[in-house]
N, C-alpha and C. Protein backbone atom coordinates (compact mmCIF):
# COMPACT_ATOMS: atom_id res chain seq x y z
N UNK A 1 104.57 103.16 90.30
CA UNK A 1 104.40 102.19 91.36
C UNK A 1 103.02 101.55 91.30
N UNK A 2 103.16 100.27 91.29
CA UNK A 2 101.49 99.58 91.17
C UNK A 2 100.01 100.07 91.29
N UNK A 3 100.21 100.66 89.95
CA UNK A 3 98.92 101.03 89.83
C UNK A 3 98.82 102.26 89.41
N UNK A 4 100.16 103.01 89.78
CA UNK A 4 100.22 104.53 89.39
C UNK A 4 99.46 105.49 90.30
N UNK A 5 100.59 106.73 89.95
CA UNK A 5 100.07 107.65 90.51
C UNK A 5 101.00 108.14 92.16
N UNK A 6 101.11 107.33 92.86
CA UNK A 6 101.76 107.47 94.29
C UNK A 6 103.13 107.88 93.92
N UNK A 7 103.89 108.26 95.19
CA UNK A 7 104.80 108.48 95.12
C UNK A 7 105.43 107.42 96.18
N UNK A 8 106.14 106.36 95.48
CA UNK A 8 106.53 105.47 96.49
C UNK A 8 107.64 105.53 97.14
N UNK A 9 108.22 107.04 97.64
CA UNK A 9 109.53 107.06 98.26
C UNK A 9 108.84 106.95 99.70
N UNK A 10 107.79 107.08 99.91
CA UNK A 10 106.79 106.56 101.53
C UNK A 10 107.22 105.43 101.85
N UNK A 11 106.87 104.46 100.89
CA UNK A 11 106.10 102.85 100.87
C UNK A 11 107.35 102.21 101.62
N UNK A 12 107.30 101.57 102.44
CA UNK A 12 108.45 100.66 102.88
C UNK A 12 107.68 98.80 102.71
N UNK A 13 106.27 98.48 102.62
CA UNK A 13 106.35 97.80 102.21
C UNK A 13 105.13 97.39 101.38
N UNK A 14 104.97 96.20 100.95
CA UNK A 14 104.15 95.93 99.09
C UNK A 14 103.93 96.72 97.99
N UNK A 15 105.14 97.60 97.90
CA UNK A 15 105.19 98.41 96.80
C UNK A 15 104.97 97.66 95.29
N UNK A 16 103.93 98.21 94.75
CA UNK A 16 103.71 97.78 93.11
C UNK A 16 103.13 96.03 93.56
N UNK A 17 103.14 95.63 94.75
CA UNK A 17 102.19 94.29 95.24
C UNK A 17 103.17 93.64 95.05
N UNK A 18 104.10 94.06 95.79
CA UNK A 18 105.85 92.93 95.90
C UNK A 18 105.41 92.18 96.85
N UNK A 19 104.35 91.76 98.01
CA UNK A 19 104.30 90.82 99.14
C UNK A 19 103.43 90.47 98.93
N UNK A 20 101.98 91.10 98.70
CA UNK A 20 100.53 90.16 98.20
C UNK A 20 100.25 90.71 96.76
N UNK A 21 99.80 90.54 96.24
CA UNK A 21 99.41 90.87 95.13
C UNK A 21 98.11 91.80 94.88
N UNK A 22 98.03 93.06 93.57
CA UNK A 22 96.97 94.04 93.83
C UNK A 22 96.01 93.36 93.28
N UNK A 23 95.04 94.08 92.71
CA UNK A 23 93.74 93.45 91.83
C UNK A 23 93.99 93.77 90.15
N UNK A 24 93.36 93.20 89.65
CA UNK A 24 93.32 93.82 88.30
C UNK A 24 93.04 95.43 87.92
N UNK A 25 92.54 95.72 89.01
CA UNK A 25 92.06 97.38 88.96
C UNK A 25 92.00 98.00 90.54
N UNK A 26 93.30 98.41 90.95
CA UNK A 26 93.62 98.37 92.39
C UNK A 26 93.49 100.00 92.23
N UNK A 27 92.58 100.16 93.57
CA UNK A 27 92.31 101.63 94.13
C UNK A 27 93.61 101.29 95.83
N UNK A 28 94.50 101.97 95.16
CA UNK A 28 95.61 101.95 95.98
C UNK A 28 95.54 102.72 97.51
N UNK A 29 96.10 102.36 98.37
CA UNK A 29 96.19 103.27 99.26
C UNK A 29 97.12 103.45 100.16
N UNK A 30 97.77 104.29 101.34
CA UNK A 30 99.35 104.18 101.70
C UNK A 30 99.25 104.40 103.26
N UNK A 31 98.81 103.09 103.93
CA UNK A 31 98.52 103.14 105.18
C UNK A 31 99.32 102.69 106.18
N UNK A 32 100.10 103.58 106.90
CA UNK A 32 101.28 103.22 107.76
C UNK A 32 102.33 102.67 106.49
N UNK A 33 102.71 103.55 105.88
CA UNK A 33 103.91 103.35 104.71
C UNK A 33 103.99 101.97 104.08
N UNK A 34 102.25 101.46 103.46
CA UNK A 34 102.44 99.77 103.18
C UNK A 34 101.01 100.07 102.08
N UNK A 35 101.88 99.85 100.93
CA UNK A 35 100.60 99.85 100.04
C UNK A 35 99.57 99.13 99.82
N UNK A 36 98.62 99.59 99.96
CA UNK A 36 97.51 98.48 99.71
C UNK A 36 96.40 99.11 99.11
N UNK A 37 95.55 97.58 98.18
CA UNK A 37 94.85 98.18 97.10
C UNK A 37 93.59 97.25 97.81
N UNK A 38 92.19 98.21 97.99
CA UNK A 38 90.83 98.44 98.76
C UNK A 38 90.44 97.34 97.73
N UNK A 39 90.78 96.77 96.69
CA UNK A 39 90.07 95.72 96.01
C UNK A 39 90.85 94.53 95.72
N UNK A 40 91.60 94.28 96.04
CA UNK A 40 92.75 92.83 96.09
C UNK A 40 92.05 91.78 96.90
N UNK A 41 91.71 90.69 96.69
CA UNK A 41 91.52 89.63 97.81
C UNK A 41 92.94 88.58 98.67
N UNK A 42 93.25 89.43 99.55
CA UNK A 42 94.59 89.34 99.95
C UNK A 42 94.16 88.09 101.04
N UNK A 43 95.21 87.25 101.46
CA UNK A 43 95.05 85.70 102.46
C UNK A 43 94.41 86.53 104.34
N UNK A 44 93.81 86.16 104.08
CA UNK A 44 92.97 86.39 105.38
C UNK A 44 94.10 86.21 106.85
N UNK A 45 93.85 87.06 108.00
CA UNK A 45 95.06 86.79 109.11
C UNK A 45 96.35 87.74 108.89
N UNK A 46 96.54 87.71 107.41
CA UNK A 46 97.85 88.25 107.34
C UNK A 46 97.63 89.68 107.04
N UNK A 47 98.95 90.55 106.94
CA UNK A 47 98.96 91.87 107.41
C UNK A 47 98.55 92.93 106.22
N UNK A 48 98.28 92.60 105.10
CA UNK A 48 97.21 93.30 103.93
C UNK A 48 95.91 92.78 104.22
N UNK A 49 95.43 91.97 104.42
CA UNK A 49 94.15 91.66 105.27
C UNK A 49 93.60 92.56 105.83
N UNK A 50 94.27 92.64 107.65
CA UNK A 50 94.08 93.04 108.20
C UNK A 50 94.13 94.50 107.98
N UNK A 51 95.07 95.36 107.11
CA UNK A 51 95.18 96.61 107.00
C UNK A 51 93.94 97.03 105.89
N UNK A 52 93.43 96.20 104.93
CA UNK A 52 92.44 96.26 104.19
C UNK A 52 91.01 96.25 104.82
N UNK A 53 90.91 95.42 105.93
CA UNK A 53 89.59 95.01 106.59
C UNK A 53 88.94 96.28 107.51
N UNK A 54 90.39 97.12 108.10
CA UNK A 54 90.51 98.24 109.06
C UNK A 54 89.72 99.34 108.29
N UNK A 55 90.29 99.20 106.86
CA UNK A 55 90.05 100.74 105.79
C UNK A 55 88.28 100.55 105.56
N UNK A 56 87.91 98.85 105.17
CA UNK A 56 86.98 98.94 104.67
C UNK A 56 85.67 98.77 105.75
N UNK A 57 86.25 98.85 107.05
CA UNK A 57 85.53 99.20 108.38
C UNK A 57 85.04 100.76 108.52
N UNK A 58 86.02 101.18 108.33
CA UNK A 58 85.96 103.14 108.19
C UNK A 58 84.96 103.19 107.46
N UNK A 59 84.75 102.81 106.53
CA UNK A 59 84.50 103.22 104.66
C UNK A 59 82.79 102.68 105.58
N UNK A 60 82.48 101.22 105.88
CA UNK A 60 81.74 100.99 106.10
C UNK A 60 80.77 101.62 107.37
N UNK A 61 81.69 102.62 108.28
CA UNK A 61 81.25 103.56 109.59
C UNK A 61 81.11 104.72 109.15
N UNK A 62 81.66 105.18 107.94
CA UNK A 62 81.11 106.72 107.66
C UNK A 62 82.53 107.35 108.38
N UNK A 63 83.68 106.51 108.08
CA UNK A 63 84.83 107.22 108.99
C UNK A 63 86.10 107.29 108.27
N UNK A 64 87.35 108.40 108.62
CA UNK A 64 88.03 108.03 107.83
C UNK A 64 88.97 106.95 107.67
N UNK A 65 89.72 106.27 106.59
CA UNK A 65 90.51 105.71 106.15
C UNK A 65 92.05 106.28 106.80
N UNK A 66 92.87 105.81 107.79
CA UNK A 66 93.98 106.22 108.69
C UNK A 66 94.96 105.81 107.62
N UNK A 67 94.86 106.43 106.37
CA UNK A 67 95.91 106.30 105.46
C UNK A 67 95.61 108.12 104.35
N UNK A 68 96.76 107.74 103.29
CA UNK A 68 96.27 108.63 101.94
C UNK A 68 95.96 107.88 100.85
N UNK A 69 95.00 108.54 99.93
CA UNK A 69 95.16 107.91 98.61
C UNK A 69 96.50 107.78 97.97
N UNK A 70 96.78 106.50 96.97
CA UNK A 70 97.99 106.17 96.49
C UNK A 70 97.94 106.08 95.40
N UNK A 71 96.74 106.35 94.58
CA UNK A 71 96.87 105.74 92.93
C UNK A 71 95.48 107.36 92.61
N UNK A 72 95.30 107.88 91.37
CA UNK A 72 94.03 108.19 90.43
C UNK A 72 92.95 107.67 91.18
N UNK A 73 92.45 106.23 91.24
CA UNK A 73 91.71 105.65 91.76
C UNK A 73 91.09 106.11 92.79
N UNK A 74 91.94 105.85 94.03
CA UNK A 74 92.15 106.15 95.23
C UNK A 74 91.35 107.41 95.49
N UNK A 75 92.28 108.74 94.88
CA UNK A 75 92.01 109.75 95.12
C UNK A 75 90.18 110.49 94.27
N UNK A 76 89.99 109.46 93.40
CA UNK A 76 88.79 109.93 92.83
C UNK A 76 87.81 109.15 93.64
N UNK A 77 87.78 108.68 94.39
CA UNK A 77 86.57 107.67 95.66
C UNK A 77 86.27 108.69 96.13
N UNK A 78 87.13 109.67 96.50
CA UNK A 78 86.63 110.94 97.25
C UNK A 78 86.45 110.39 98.83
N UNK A 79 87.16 109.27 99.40
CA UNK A 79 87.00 108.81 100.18
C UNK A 79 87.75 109.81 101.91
N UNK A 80 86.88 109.76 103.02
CA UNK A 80 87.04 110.11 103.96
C UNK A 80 88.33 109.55 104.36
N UNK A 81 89.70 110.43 104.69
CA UNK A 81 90.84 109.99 104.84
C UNK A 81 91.30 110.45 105.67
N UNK A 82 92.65 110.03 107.21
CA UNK A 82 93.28 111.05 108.29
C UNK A 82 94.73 110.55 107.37
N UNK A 83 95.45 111.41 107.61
CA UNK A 83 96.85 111.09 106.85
C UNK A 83 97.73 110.79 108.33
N UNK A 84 98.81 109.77 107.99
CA UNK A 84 99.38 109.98 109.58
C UNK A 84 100.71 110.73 109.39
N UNK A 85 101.35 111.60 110.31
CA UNK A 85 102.17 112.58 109.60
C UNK A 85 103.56 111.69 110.59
């Protein structure tokens, strides 16, 4: 699944960047079952945006990311994460 590594029986939506598109080197992530990659420049307003802007708010507060890692990438940031169960 885009980018590798995840297990996309979660993902219900932009799996492998079926709705916006990832980056050339996407650190994936699986936030509220919607993949998204922390380095894509996705259309501003819309709902990878906004789910990207949220993560890189955390990242930028010293807080966690309200998702899991989804790719190698992801999980080697070593990034502060809450999983939602």
């Amino acid at each position: 699944p885009g980018g590798g590594g995840g297990d996309a029986g979660g993902i219900e939506r932009n799996a492998g960047g079926s709705e916006e598109a990832h980056s050339g080197d996407p650190e994936l992530w699986n936030i509220g079952r919607t993949e998204m990659d922390l380095n894509a420049k996705y259309k501003v307003g819309k709902q990878m945006w906004y789910l990207q802007s949220r993560a890189k708010d955390a990242i930028r507060d010293s807080k966690p990311i309200a998702g899991s890692p989804f790719n190698q990438k992801a999980k080697d940031a070593n990034r502060l994460f809450a999983e939602d169960d």
